[in-house]
PDB file of N, CA and C in Angstrom:
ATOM      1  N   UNK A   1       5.152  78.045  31.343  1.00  0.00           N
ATOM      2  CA  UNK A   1       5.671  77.498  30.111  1.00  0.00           C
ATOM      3  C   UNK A   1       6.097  76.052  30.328  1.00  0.00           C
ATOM      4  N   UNK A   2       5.451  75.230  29.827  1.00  0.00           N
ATOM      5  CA  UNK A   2       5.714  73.778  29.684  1.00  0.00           C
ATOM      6  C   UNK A   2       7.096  73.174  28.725  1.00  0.00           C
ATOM      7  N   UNK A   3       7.666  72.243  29.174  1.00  0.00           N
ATOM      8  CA  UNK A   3       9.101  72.365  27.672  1.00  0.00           C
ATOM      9  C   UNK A   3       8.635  70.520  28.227  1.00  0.00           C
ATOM     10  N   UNK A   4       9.073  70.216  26.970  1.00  0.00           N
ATOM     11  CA  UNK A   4       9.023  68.379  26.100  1.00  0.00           C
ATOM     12  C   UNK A   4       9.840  67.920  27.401  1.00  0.00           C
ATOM     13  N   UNK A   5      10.076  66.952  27.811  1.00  0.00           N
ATOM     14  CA  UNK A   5      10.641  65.987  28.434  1.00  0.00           C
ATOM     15  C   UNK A   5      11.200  64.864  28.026  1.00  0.00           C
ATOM     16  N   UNK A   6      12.561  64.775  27.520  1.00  0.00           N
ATOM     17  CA  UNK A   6      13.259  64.197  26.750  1.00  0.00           C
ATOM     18  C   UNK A   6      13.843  62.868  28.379  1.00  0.00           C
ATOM     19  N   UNK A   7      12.903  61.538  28.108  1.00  0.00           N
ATOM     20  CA  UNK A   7      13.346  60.645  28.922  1.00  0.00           C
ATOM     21  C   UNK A   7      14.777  59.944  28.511  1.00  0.00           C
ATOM     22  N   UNK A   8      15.254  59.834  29.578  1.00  0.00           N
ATOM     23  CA  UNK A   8      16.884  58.646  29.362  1.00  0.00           C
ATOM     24  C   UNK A   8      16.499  57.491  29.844  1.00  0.00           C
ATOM     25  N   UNK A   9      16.852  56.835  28.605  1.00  0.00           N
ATOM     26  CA  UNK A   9      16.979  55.421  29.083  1.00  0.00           C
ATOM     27  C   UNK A   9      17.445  54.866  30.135  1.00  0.00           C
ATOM     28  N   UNK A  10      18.682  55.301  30.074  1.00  0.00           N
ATOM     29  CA  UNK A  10      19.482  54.685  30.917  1.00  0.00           C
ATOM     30  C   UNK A  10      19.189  55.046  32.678  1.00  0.00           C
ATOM     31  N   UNK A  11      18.578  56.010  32.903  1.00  0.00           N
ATOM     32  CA  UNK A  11      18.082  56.166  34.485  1.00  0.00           C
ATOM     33  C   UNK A  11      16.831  55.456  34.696  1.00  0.00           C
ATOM     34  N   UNK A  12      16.282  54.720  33.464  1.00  0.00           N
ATOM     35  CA  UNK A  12      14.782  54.313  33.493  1.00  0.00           C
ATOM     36  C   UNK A  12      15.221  52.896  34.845  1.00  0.00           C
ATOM     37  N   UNK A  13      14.055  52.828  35.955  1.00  0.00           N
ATOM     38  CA  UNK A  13      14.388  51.701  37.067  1.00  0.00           C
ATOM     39  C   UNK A  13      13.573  50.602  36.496  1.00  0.00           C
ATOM     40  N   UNK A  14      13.781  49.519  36.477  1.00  0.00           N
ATOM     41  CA  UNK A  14      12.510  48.453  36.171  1.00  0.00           C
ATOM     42  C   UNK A  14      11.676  48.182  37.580  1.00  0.00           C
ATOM     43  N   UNK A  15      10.622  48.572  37.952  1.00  0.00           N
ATOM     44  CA  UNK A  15       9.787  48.115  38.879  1.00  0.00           C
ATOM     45  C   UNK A  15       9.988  46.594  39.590  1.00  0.00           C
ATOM     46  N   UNK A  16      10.465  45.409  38.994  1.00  0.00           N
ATOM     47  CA  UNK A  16      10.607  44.293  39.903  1.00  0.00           C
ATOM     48  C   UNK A  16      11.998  44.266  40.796  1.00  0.00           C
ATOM     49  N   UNK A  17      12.071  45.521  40.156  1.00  0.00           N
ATOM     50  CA  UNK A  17      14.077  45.531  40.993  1.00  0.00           C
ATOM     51  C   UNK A  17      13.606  46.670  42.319  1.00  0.00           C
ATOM     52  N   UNK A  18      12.154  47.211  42.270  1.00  0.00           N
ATOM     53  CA  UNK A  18      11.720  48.046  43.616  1.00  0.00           C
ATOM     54  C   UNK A  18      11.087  47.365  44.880  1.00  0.00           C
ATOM     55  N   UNK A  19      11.652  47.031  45.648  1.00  0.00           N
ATOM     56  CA  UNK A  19      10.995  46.296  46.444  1.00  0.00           C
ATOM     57  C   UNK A  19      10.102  47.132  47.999  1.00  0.00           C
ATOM     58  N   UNK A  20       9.306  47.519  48.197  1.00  0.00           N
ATOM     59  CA  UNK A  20       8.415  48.251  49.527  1.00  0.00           C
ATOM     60  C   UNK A  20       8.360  47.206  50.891  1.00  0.00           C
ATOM     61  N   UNK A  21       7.474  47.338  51.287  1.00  0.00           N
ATOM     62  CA  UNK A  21       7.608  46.542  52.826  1.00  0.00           C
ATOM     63  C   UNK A  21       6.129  46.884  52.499  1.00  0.00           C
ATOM     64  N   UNK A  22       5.733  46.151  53.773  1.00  0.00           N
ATOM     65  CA  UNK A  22       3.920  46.713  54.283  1.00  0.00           C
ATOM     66  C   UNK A  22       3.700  48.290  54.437  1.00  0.00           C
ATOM     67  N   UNK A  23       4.010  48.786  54.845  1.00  0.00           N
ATOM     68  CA  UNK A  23       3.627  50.598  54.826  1.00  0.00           C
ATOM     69  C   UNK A  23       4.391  51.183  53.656  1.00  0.00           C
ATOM     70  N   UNK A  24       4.763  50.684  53.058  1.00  0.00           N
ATOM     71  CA  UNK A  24       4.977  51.728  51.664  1.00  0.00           C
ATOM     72  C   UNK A  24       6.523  52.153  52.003  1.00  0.00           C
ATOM     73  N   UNK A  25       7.735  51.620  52.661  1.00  0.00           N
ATOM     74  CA  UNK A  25       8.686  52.417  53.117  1.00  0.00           C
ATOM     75  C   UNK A  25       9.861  51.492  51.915  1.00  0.00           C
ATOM     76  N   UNK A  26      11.044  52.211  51.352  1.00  0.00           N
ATOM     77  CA  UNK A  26      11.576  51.252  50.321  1.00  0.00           C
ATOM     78  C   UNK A  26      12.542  50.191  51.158  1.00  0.00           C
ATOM     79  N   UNK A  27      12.627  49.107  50.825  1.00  0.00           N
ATOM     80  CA  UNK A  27      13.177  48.043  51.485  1.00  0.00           C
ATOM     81  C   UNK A  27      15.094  47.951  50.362  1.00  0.00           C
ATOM     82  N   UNK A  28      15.851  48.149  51.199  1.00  0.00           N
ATOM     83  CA  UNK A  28      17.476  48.171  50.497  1.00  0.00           C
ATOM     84  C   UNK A  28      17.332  46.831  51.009  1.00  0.00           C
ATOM     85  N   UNK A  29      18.009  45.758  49.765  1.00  0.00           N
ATOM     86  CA  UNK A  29      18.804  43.869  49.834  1.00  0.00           C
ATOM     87  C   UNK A  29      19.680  44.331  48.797  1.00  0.00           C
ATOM     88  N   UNK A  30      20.383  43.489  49.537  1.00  0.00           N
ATOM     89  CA  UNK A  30      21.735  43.361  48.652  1.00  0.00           C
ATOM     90  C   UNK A  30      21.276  42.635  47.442  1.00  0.00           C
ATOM     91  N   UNK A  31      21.919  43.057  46.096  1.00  0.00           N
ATOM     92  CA  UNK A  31      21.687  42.258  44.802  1.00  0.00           C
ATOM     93  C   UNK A  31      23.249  41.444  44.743  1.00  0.00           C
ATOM     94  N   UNK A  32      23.866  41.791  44.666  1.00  0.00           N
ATOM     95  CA  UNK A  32      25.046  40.547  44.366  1.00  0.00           C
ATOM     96  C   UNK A  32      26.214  40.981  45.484  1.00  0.00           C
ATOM     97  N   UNK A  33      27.250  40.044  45.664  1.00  0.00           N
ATOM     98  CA  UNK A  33      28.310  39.800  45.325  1.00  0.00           C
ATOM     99  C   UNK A  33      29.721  40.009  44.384  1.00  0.00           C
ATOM    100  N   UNK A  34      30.048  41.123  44.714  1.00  0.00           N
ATOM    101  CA  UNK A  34      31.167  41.541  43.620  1.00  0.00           C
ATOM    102  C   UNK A  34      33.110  41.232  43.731  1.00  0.00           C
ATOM    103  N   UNK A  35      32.881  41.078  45.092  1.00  0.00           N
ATOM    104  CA  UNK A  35      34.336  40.812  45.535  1.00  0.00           C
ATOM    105  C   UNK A  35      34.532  40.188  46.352  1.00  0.00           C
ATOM    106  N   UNK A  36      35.670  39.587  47.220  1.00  0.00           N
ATOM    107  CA  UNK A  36      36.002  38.826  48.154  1.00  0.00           C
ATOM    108  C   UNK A  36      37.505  39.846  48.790  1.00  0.00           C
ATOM    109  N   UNK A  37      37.414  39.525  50.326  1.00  0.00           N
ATOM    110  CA  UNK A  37      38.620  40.373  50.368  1.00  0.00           C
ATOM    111  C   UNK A  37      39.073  39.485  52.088  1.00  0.00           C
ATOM    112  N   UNK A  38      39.882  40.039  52.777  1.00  0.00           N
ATOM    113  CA  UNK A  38      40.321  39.822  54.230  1.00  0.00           C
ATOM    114  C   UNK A  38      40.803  40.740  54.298  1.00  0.00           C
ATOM    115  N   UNK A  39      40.032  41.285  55.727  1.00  0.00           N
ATOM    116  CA  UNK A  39      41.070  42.253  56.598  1.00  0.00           C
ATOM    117  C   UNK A  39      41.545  41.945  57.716  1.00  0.00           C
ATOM    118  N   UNK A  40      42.711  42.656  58.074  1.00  0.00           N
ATOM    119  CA  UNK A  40      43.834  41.580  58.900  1.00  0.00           C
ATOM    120  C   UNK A  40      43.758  42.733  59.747  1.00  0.00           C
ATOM    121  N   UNK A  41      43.325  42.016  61.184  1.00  0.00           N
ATOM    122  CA  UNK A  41      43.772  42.839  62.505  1.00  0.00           C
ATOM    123  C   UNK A  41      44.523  42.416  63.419  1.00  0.00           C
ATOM    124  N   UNK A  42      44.719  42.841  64.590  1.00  0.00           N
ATOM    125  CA  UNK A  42      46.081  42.579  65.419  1.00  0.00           C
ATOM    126  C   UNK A  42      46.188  41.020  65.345  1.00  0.00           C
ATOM    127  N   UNK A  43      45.113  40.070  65.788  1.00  0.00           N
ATOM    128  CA  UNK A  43      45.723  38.923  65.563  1.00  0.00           C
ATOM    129  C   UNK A  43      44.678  38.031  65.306  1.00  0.00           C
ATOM    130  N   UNK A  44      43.641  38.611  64.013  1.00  0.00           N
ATOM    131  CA  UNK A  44      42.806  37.706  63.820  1.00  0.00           C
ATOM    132  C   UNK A  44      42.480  38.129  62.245  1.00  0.00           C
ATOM    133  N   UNK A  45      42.023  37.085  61.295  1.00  0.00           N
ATOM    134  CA  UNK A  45      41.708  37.668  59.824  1.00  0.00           C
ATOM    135  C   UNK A  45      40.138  37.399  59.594  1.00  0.00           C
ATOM    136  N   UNK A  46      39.582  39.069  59.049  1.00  0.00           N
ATOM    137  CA  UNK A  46      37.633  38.920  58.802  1.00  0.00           C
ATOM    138  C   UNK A  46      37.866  38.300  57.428  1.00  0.00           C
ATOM    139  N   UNK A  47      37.113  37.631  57.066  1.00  0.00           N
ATOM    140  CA  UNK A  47      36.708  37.438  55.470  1.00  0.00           C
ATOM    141  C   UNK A  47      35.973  38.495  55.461  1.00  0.00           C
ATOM    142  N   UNK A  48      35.736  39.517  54.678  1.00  0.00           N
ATOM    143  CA  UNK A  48      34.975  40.457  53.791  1.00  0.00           C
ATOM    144  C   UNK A  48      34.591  40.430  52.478  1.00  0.00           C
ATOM    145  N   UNK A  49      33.036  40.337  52.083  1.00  0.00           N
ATOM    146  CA  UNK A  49      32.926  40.621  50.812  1.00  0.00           C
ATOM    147  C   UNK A  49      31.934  42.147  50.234  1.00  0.00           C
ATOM    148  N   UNK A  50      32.055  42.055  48.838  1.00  0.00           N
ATOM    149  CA  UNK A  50      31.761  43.539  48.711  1.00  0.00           C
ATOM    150  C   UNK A  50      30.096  43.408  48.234  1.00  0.00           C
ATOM    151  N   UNK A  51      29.459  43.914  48.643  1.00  0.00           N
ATOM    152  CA  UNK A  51      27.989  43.717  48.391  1.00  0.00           C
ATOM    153  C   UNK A  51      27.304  44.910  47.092  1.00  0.00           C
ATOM    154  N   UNK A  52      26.525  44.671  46.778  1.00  0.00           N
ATOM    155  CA  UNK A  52      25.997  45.463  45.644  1.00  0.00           C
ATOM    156  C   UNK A  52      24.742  45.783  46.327  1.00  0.00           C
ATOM    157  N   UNK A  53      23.758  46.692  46.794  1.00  0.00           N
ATOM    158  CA  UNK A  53      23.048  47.165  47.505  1.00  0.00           C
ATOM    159  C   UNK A  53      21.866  47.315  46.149  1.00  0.00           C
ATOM    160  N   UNK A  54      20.328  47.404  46.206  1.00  0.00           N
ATOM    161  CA  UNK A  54      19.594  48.215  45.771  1.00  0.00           C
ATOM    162  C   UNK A  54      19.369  49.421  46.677  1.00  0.00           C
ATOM    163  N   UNK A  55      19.186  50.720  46.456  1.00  0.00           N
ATOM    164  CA  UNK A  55      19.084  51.873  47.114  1.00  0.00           C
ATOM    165  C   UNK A  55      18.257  53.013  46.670  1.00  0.00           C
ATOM    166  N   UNK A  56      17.905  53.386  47.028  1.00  0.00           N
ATOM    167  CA  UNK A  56      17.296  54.681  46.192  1.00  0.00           C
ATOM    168  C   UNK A  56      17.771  55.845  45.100  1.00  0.00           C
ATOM    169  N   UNK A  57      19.204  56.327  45.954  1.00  0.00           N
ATOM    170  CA  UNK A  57      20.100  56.880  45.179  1.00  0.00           C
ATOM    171  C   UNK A  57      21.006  56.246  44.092  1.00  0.00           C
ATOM    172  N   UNK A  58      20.579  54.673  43.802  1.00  0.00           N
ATOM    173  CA  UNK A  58      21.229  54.174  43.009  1.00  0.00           C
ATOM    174  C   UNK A  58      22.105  52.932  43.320  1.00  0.00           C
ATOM    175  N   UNK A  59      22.818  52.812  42.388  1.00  0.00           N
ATOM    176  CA  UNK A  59      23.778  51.451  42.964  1.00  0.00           C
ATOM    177  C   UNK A  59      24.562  51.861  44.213  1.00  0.00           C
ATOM    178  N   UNK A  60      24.828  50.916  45.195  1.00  0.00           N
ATOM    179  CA  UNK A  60      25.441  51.403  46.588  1.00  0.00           C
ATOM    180  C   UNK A  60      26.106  50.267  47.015  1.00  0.00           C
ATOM    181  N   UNK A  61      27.546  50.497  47.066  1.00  0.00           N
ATOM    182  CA  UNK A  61      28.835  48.962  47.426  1.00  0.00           C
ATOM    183  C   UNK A  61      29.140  49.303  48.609  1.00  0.00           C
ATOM    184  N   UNK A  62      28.914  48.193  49.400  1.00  0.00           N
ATOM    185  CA  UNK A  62      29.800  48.231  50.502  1.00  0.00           C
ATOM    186  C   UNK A  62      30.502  47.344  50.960  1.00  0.00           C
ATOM    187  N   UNK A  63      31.825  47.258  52.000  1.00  0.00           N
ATOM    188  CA  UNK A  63      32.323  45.411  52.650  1.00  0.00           C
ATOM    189  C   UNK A  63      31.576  45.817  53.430  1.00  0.00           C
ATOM    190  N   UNK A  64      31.129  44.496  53.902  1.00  0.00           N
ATOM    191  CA  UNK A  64      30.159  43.187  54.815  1.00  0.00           C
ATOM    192  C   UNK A  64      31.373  42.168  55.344  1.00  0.00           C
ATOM    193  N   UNK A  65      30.750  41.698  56.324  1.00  0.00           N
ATOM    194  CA  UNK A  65      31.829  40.775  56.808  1.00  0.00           C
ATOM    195  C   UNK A  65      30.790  39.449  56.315  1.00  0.00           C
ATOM    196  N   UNK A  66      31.729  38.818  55.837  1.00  0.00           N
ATOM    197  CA  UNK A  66      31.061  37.625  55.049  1.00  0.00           C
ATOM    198  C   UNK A  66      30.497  36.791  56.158  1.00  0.00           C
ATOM    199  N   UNK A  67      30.464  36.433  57.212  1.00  0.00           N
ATOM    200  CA  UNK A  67      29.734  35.449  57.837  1.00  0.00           C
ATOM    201  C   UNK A  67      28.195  35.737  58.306  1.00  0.00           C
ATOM    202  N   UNK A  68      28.433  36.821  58.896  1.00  0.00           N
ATOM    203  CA  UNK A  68      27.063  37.827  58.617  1.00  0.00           C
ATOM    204  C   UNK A  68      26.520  37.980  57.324  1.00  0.00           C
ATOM    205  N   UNK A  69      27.099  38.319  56.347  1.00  0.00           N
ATOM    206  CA  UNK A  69      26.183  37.929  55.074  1.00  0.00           C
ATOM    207  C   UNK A  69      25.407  36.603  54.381  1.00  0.00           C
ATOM    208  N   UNK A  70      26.454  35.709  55.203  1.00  0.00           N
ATOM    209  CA  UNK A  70      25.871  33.954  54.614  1.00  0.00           C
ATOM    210  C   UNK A  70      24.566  33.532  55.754  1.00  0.00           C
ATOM    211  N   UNK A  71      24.818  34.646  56.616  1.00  0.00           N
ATOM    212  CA  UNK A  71      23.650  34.174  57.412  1.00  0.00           C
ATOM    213  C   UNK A  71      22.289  34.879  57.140  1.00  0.00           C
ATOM    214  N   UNK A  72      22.490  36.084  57.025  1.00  0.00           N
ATOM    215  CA  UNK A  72      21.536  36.692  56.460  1.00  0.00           C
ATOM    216  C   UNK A  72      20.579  36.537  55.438  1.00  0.00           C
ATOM    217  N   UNK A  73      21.502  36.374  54.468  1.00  0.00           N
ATOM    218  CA  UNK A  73      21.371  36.372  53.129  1.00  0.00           C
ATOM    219  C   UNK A  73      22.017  35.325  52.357  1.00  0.00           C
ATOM    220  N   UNK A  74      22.046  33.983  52.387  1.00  0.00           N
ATOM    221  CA  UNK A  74      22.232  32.664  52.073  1.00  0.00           C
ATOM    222  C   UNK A  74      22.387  32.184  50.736  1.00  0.00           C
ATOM    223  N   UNK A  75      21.207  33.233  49.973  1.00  0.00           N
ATOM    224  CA  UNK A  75      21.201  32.776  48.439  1.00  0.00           C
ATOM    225  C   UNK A  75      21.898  33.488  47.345  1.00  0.00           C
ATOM    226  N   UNK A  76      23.005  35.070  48.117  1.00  0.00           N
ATOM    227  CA  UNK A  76      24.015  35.281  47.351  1.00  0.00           C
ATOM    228  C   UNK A  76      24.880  34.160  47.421  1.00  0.00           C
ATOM    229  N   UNK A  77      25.015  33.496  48.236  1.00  0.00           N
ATOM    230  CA  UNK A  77      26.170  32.637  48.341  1.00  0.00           C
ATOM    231  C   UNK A  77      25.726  31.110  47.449  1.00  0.00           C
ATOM    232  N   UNK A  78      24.942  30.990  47.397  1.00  0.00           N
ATOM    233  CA  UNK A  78      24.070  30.000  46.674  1.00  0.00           C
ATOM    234  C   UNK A  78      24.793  29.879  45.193  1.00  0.00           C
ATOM    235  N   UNK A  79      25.308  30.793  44.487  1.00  0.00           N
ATOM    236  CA  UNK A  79      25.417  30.979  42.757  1.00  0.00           C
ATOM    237  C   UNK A  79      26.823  31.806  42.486  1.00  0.00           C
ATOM    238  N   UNK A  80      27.179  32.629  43.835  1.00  0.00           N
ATOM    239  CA  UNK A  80      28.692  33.056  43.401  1.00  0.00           C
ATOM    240  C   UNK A  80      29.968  32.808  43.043  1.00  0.00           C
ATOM    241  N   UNK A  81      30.392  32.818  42.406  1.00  0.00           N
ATOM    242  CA  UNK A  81      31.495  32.809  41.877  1.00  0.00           C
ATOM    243  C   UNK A  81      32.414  33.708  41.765  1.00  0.00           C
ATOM    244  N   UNK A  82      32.806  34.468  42.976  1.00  0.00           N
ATOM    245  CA  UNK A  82      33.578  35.736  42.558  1.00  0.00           C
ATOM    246  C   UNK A  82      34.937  34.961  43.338  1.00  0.00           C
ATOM    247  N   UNK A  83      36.101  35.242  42.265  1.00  0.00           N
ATOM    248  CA  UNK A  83      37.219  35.101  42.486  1.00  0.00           C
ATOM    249  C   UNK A  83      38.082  35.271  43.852  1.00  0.00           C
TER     250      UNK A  83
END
């Protein structure tokens, strides 16, 4: 028994936001920049910021230690503006 398939918009992915590699495997980049933070250890302070991931399972945040991210990835830092 076959039943209609009522699509949602809202889970629909747009294809230029999917990015693959050479063998077909899905490639996760960070899409933005959402926060700025410091974490303070015994006697030194990380800059941390919060990254916005593409993922498979969906949107995915994590902290990054910001110097590693400006190196990596150069052109979030290029346009941000997060407080």
């Amino acid at each position: 028994n076959l039943k209609k398939c009522l699509a949602d918009v809202n889970l629909h992915v747009p294809l230029d936001e999917v990015k693959v590699d050479d063998k077909l495997r899905f490639v996760k980049e960070p899409i933005e920049i959402l926060d700025r933070g410091v974490k303070k250890l015994k006697r030194r302070c990380i800059p941390i910021v919060k990254v916005r991931w593409n993922s498979r399972r969906g949107p995915e945040f994590t902290w990054e230690q910001e110097d590693e991210m400006k190196h990596k990835y150069p052109h979030l830092f290029a346009s941000a503006t997060v407080g």
